[in-house]
Each structure stands twice: as C-alpha cells, then as structure tokens.
Protein backbone atom coordinates (compact mmCIF):
# COMPACT_ATOMS: atom_id res chain seq x y z
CA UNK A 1 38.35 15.98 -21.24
CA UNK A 2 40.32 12.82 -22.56
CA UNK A 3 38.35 10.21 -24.37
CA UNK A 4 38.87 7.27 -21.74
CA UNK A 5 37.75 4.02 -24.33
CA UNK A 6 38.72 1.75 -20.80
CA UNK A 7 36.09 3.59 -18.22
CA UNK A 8 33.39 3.60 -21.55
CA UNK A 9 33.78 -0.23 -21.74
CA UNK A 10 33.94 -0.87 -18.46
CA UNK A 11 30.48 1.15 -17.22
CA UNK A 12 28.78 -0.47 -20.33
CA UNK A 13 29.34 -3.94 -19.27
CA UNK A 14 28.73 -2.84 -15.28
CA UNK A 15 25.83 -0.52 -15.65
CA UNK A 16 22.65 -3.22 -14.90
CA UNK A 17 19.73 -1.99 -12.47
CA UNK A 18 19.22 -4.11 -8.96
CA UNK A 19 16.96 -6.59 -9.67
CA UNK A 20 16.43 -9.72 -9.74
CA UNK A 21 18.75 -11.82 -11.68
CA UNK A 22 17.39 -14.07 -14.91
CA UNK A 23 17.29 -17.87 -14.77
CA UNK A 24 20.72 -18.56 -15.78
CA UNK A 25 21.71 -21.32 -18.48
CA UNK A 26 25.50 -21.85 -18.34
CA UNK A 27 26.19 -23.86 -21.30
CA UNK A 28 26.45 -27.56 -20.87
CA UNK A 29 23.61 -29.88 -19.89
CA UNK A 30 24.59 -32.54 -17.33
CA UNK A 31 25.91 -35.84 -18.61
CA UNK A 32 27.01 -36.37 -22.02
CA UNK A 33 26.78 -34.32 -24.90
CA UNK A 34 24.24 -35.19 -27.44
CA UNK A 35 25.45 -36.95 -30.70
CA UNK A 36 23.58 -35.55 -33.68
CA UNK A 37 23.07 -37.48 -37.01
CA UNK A 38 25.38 -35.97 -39.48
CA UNK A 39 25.95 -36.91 -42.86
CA UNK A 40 29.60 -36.36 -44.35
CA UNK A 41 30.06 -33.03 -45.48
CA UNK A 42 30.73 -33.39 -48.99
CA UNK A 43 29.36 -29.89 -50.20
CA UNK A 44 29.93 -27.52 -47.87
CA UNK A 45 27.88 -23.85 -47.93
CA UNK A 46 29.92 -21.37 -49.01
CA UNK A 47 29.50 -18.18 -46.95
CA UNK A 48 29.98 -15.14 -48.88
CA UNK A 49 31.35 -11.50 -47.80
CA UNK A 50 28.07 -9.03 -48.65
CA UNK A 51 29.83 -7.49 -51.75
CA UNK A 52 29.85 -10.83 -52.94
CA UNK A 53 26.04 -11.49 -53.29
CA UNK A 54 24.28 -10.61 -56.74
CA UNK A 55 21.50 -8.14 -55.35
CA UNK A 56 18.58 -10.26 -55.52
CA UNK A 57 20.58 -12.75 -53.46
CA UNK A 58 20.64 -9.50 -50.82
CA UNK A 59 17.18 -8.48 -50.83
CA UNK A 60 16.39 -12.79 -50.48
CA UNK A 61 18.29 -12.17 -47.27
CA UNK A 62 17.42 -9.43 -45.88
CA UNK A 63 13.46 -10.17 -46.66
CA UNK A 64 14.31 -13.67 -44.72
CA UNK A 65 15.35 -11.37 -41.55
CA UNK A 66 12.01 -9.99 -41.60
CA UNK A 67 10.43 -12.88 -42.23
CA UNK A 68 11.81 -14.62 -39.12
CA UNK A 69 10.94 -11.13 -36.88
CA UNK A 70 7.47 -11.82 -38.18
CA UNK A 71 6.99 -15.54 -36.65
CA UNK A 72 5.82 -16.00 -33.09
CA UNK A 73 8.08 -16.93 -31.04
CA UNK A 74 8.05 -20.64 -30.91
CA UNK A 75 11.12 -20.75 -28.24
CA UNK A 76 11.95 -18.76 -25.02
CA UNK A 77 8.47 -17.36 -25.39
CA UNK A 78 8.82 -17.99 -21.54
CA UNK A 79 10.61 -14.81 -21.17
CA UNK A 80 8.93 -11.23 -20.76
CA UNK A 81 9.16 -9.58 -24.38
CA UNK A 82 9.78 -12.72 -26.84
CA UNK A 83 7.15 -11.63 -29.52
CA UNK A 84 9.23 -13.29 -32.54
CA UNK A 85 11.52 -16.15 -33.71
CA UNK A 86 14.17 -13.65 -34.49
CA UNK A 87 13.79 -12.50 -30.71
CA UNK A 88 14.39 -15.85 -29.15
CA UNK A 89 17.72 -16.03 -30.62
CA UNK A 90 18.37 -12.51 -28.54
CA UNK A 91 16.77 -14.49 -25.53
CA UNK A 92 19.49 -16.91 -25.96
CA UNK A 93 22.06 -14.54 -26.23
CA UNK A 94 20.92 -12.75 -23.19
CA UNK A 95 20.45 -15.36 -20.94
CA UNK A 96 24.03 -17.24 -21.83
CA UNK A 97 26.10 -14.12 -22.35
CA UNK A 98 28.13 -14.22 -19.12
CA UNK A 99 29.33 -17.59 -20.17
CA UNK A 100 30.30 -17.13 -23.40
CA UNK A 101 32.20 -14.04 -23.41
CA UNK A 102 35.30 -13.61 -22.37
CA UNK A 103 35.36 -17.37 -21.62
CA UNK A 104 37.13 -19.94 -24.05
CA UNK A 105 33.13 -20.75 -25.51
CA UNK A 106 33.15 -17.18 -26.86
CA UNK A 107 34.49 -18.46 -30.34
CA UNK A 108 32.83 -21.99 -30.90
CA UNK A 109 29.26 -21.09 -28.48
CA UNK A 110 28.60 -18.07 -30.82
CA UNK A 111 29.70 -20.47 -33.95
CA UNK A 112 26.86 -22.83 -32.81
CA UNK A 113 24.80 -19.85 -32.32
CA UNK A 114 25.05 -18.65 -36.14
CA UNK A 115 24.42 -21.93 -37.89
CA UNK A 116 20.97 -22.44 -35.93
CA UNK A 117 19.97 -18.83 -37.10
CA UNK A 118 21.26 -19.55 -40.38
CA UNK A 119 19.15 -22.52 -40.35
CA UNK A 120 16.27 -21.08 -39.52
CA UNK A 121 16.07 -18.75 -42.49
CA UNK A 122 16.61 -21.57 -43.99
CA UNK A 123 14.01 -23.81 -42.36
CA UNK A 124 11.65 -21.62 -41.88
CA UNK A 125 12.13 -18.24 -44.32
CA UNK A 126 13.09 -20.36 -47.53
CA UNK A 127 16.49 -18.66 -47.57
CA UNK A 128 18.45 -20.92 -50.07
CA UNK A 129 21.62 -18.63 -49.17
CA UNK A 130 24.09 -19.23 -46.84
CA UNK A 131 24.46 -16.39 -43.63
CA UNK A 132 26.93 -13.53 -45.61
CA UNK A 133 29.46 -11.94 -43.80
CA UNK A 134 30.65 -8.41 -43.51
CA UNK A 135 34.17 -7.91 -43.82
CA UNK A 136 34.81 -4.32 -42.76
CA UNK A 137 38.19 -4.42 -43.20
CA UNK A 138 37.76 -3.08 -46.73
CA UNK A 139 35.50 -0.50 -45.20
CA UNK A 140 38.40 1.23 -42.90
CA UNK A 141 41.20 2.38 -43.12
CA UNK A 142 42.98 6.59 -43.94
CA UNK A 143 40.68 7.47 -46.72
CA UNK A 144 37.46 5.45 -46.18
CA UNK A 145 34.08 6.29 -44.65
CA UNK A 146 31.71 3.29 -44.33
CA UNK A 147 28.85 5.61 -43.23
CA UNK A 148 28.66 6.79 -46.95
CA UNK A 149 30.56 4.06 -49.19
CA UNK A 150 29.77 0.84 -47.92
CA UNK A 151 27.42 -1.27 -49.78
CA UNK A 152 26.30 -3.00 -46.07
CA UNK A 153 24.18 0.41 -45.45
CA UNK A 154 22.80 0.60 -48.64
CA UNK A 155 18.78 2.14 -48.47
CA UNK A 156 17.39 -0.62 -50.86
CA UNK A 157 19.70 -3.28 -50.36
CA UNK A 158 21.60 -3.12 -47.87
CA UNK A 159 20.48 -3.19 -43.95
CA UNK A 160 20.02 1.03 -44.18
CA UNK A 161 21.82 3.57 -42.14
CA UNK A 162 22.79 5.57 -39.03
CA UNK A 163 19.96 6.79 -36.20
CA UNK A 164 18.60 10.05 -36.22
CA UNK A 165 20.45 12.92 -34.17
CA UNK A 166 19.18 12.09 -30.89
CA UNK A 167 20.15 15.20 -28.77
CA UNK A 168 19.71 13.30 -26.10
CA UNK A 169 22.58 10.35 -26.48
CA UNK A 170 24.67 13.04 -28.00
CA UNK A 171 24.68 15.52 -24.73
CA UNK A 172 25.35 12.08 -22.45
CA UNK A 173 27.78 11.29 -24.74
CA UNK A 174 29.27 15.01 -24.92
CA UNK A 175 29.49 15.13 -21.04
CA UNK A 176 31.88 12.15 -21.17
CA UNK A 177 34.50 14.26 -23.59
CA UNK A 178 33.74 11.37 -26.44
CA UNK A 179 34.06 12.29 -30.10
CA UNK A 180 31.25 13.66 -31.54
CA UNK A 181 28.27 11.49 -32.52
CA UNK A 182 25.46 12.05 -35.26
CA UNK A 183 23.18 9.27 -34.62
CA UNK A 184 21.82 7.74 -31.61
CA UNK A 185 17.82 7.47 -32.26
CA UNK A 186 15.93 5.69 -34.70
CA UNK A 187 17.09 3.77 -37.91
CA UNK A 188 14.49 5.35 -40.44
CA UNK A 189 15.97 3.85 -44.09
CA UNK A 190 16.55 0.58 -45.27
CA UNK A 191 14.26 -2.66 -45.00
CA UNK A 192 15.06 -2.90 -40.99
CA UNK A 193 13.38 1.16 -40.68
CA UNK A 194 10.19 -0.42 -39.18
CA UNK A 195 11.35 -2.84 -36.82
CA UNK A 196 10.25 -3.25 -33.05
CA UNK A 197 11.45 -5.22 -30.09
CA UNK A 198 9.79 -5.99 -27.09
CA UNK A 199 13.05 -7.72 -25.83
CA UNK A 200 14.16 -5.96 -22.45
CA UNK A 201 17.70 -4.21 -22.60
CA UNK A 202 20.21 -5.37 -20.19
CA UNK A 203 20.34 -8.16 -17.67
CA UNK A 204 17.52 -8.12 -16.28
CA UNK A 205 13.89 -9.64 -17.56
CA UNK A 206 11.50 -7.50 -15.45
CA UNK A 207 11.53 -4.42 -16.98
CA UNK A 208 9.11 -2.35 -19.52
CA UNK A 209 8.53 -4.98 -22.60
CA UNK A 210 7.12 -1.59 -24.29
CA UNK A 211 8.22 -1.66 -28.12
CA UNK A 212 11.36 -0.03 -28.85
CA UNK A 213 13.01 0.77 -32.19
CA UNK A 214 16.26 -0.24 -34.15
CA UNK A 215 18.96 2.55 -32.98
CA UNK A 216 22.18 3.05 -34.28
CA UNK A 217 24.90 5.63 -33.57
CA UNK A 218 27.78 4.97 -36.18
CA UNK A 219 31.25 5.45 -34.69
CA UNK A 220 33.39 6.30 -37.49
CA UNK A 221 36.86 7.09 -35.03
CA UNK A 222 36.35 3.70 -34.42
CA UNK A 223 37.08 2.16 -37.30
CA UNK A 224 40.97 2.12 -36.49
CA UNK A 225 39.71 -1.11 -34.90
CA UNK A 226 38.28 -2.60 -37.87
CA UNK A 227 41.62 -2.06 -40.01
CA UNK A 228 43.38 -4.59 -42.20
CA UNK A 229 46.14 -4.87 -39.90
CA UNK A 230 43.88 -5.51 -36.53
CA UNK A 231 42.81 -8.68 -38.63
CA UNK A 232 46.62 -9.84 -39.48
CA UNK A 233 47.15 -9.23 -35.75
CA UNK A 234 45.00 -12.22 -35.45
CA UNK A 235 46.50 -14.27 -37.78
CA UNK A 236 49.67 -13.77 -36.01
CA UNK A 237 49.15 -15.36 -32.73
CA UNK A 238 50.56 -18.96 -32.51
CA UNK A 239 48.37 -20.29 -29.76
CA UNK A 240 44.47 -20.62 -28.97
CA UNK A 241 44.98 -18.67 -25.84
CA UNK A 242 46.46 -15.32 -27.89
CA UNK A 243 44.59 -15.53 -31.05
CA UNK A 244 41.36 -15.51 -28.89
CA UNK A 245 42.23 -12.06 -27.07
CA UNK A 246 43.49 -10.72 -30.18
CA UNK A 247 40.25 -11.38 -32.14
CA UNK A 248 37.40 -10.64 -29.02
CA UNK A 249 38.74 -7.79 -27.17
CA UNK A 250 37.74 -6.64 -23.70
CA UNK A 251 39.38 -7.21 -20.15
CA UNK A 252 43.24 -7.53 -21.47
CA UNK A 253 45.64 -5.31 -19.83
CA UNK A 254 46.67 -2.38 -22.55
CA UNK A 255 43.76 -4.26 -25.19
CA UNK A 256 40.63 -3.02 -25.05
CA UNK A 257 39.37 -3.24 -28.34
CA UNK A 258 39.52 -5.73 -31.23
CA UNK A 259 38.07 -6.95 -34.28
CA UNK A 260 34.66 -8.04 -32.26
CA UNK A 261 34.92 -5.07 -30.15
CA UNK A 262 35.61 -2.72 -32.75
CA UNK A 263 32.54 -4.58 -35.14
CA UNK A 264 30.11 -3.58 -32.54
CA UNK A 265 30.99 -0.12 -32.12
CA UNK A 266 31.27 1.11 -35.44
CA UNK A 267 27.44 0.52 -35.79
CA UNK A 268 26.19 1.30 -32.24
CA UNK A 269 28.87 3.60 -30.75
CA UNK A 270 29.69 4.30 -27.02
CA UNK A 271 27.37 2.69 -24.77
CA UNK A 272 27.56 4.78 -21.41
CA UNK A 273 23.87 3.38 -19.69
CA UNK A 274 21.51 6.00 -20.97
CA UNK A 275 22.93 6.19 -24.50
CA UNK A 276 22.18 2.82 -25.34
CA UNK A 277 21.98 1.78 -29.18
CA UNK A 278 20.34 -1.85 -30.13
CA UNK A 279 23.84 -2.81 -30.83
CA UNK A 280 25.89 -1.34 -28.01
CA UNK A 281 23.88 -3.49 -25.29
CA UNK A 282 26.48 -6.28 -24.62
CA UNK A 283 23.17 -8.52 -23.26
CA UNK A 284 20.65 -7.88 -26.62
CA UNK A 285 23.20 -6.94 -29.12
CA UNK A 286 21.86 -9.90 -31.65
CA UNK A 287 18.74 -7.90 -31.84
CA UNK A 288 20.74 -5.39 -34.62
CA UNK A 289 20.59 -7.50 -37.87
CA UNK A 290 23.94 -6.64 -38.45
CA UNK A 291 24.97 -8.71 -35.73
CA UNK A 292 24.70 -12.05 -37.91
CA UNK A 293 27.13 -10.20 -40.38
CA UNK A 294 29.60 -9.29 -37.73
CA UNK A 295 29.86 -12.71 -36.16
CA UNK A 296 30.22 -14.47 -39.01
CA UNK A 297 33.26 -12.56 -40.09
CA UNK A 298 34.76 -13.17 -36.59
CA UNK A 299 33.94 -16.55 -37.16
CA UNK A 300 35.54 -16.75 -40.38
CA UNK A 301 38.72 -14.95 -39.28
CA UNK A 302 38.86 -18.42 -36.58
CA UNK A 303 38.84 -20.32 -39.36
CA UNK A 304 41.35 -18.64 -41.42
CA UNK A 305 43.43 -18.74 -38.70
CA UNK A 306 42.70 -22.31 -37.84
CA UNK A 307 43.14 -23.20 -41.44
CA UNK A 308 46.38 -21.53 -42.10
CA UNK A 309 47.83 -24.12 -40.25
CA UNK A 310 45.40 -26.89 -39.68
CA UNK A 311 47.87 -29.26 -38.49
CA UNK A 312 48.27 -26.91 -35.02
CA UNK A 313 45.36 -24.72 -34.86
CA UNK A 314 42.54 -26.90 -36.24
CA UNK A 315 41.74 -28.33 -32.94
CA UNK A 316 43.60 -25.81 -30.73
CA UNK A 317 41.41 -24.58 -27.88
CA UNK A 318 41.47 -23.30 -24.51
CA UNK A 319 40.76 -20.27 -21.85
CA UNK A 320 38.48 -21.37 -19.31
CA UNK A 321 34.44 -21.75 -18.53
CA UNK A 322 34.51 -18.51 -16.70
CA UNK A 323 35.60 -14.78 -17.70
CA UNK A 324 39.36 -14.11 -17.59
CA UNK A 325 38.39 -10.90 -15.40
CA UNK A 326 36.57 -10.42 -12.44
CA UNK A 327 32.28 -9.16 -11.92
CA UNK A 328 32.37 -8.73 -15.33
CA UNK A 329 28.55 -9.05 -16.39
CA UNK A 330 27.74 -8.37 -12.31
CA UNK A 331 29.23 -10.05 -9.30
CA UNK A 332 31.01 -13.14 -9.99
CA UNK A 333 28.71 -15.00 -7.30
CA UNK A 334 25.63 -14.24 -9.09
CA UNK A 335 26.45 -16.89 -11.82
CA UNK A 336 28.23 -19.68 -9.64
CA UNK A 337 30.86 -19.84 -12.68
CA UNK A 338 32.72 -23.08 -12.70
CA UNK A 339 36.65 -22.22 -13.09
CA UNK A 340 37.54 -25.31 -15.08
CA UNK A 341 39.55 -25.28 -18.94
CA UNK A 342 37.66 -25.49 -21.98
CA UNK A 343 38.76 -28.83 -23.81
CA UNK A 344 37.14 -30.83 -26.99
CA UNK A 345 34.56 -32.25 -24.44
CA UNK A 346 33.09 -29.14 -22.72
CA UNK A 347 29.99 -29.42 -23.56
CA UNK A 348 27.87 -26.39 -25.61
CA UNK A 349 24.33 -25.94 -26.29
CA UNK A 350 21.68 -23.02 -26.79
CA UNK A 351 18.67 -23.79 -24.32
CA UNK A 352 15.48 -23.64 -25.65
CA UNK A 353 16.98 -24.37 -29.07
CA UNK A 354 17.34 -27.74 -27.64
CA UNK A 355 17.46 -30.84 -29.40
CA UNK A 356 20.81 -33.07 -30.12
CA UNK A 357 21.96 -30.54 -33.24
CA UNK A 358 22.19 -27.69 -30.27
CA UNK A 359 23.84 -30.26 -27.54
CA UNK A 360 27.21 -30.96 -28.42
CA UNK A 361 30.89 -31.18 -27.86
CA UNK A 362 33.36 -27.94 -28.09
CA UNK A 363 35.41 -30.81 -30.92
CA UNK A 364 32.09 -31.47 -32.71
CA UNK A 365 32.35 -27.15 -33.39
CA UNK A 366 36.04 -26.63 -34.47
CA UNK A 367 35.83 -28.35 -38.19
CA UNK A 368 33.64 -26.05 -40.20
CA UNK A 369 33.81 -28.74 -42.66
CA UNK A 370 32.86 -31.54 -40.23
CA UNK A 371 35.54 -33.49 -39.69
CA UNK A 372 36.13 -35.51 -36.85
CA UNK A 373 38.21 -34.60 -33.57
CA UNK A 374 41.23 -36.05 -32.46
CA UNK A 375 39.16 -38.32 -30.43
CA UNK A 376 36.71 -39.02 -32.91
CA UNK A 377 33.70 -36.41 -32.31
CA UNK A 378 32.13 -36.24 -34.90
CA UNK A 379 31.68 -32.83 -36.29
CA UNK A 380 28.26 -31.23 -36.86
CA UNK A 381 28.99 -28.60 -39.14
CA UNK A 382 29.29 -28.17 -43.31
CA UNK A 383 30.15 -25.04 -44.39
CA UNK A 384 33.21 -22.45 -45.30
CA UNK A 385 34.26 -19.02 -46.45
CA UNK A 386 34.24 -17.30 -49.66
CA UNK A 387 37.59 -15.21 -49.88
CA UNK A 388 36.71 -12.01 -49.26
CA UNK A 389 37.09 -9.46 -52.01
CA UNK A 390 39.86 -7.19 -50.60
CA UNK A 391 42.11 -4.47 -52.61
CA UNK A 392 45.33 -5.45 -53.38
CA UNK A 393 48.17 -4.90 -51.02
CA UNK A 394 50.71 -2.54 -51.69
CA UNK A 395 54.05 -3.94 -52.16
C-alpha cells in the first residue's frame, strides 16, 4: 500500500470525538491592545542551538522543565487536567490552536508563546539561561541518524530517547502501509522518563484526566523534512505570505510538510487517532519538552529571514485571522473565525497568562530586539540567536 503523507495529515488534524466544544479564546481581547512597560533592549538574550550549551548549562535547563511540571498550576487550573505550571502553557495551546495555525498569528502568537515560558523558568525555576533551540538541520541529511547521534536525545543530558515498541501503534500504523516504526509507548531514559500529564488529548476537555506518560515514536524517513535545504527554502521566499507556508507546512496544494511539520514528526511520528504520541497531537503537542526546542528554531529561522533583509522583511506580515483551508481543526462554524488580514495592530495575547506583557500588538512581536514599528509600537521583546554550529558547506 502507498504511504499517503496527505490522508495521514489530514485524519490527524480531523480525527476529534463529538463532544462538546471547549470555551474558545481567539486571540485578541476587545479594544486596544495593552502597552507593556519596556525598557530599551540594550542586552539582548542570546538563544543558543543545544550543542552550544556547556553541559551544566543543559542539565540547569532541563532540571528547570521539571521544576515548572512540579508547580501547581497557578493558571487555566479551570480546565479538567491542569495539575502543573508547565501544563497551563499546553492549556493555552489547546484552547487557541485553531487560531494560530495556519492563520498569519502562527509565527508571532507562538513567538509570544515562547518568551512567557521562557520567562517562567526564569521567574519561577531560577533558569539564568535563555530557551535553547534545536537546530536539526545538522541532524539530517544522507548519512545521519538523529535517533543515535544527536546530542538532543542524550540519556543524562539531553531530553532521552524514543518510546518503547508499542505493538499496538505499530500494527495501526502497519495497516496504513506507513514505514516501519520502533517506538510508540513510553519514553523510559532521560530526565523527562517519569513524567505524567493529566492534560486531555485532543479538542475536547471532557474526557479521562487519568495520568498518561511521555510517548514518542521517532520518524527517521522523515527527516528529509528537516534537511539543510528545506531551511534555505525558507530563506528564499521574498514575501510574508510565501516564507510563512514554506516554514509551517500543512494545507498547501503539493506542500504538506515543512520545517514545523517535519520538527514534529521526527519525534512523535504518524498520528492516525489511535496511535497518538505526546507530540503528534496537533491540540497538546507543547506537552513534549521538545516542543520549546522546536519552536524556537522555527522562530529563529523568522528572524533570519526577517533579518537578512530587515529593510523588507522586518515588519512584513500577513495571511489572515482564520486558516487558509477549510474545517481544519473541526467545522469552520464551530469557532465563528473572523476572515479579516493580519496587520501590525491585530491584536495577540495568551488568556489566562493575562496581564499587559501577554496583550499586545502583532508590531510589538516582529523586532526580537525591541524596536519600534513603523507606527511606533513599541516592541516588547529583547532577545536573538546564537549562529548555529553547522558543518561547512561543500563548495
């Protein structure tokens, strides 16, 4: 049977039980956005690619995951299954995610979304490190196997490896004519080999909050997505509009995959409903720690590509508030979308993370350094990217 990536993607994204529908939270409060204090950003963080960090500096991170997943839940703690910190950002994700993907708030809501986690290791973990970033790039390619060589999957220091076989995932997964899978269950090395969520999976918010473990199902075929010259593809595009489908994936004719696409899969694999790994549920995928790692190197391709010529693509934006496809996430109706373009005042916040810092302007987002838009938003951000360490290029 032919592998069919198109129907897999397609079913993932569809398959949600009938019932009822969460409270939703399309970004944007009414009236203005807020206007945060901000002091000039005259140091920015740097963020670093995970090679880049001394070991210690690792394990600091890693330990300040945990740390958050052991905190109460001080936000969305509303919701069925919010038992930590670390799951309210997950609650978040869940309950905004048919607005901000495929939508023109993909890129800056999910750059907003990383700097409040990163925070709150900060804040609330002592992290003194900015949020690394895994550039797995370096990890693909003819030749390369990051299930065995990269130092992201590292037992001791690094966020541990695949599942175990789960026979299982692998016979739903066999019935579809996919390539063959060796994961699929439980993670059981690395610092992450104990963790529990009581988050539901999918949609909905009224199912089983029973405990469920970190599962992984690594997709090595898949790394032809997460190849130098996927990345360049970005880099490329001369418009908002292009770069964005180039770097997201999902619902373009002939382009089903990408960089984020491709990020996702590597670690969680095929997602047919019934096979689901932590990171292969579009709704709770911010639950697998690797997430953070993943998003920030999406986030720093943006900015590459918005820096490479900042006089254009620095405050370049567009797409629209709702998904460039149809019943995406569910019928369209169920989320009274509002069809209007994303501009430098389309508002973006995160909830329950409230407070002016999380209310802002799409400008305020687009200068990681925290300059000031074209209209004078002032920007709420102060950090940038490490170059990543990348072989040489062949001649």
């Amino acid at each position: 049977m032919r592998f069919d990536l198109t129907s897999f993607i397609t079913l993932a994204l569809l398959a949600v039980p009938a019932l009822s529908a969460p409270a939703p939270q399309r970004p944007g409060k009414p009236g203005k956005p807020g206007k945060p204090d901000q002091n000039a950003c005259t140091n920015p963080q740097e963020r670093k690619e995970w090679r880049q960090l001394s070991i210690p500096q690792r394990v600091d991170f890693l330990n300040a995951v945990r740390c958050l997943h052991q905190i109460p839940a001080t936000r969305n703690n509303e919701y069925p299954g919010t038992g930590s910190d670390y799951e309210a950002f997950t609650v978040q994700h869940k309950i905004q995610t048919p607005w901000v993907h495929y939508t023109g708030l993909f890129l800056p809501w999910h750059r907003l979304f990383l700097r409040e986690f990163e925070r709150s290791l900060q804040e609330k973990c002592g992290y003194q490190g900015a949020l690394p970033y895994w550039d797995y790039t370096i990890d693909s390619g003819s030749g390369k196997n990051f299930t065995i060589e990269s130092p992201v999957f590292h037992p001791e220091h690094g966020f541990g490896g695949n599942g175990e076989f789960d026979k299982n995932v692998h016979d739903i997964l066999a019935a579809q004519g996919t390539p063959d899978f060796w994961g699929g269950g439980c993670v059981k090395t690395g610092p992450f080999k104990d963790m529990t969520f009581t988050v539901p999976q999918e949609r909905y918010f009224n199912e089983s909050t029973a405990p469920r473990c970190l599962k992984r199902n690594f997709f090595l075929a898949f790394t032809e997505w997460t190849t130098q010259d996927k990345e360049d593809a970005v880099y490329e595009q001369t418009n908002f509009e292009d770069m964005e489908f180039m770097l997201e994936g999902g619902h373009i004719p002939g382009q089903w995959a990408a960089l984020h696409t491709g990020g996702h899969f590597i670690v969680g694999g095929l997602m047919p409903q019934g096979a689901y790994t932590t990171a292969g549920d579009v709704w709770t995928s911010s639950l697998e720690p690797l997430f953070y790692l993943h998003h920030a190197n999406i986030d720093r391709v943006w900015n590459q590509w918005q820096i490479q010529n900042n006089s254009e693509h620095l405050w370049d934006i567009g797409l629209k508030t709702s998904p460039r496809a149809d019943n995406v996430f569910g019928p369209n109706e169920d989320f009274n979308f509002v069809d209007a373009p994303v501009t430098h005042s389309t508002p973006v916040d995160l909830g329950a993370f409230g407070g002016a810092r999380n209310q802002v302007a799409v400008g305020q987002l687009l200068d990681t350094r925290g300059g000031a838009s074209p209209e004078g938003q002032k920007g709420v951000l102060c950090y940038k990217y490490s170059q990543p360490p990348k072989p040489a290029r062949s001649s």
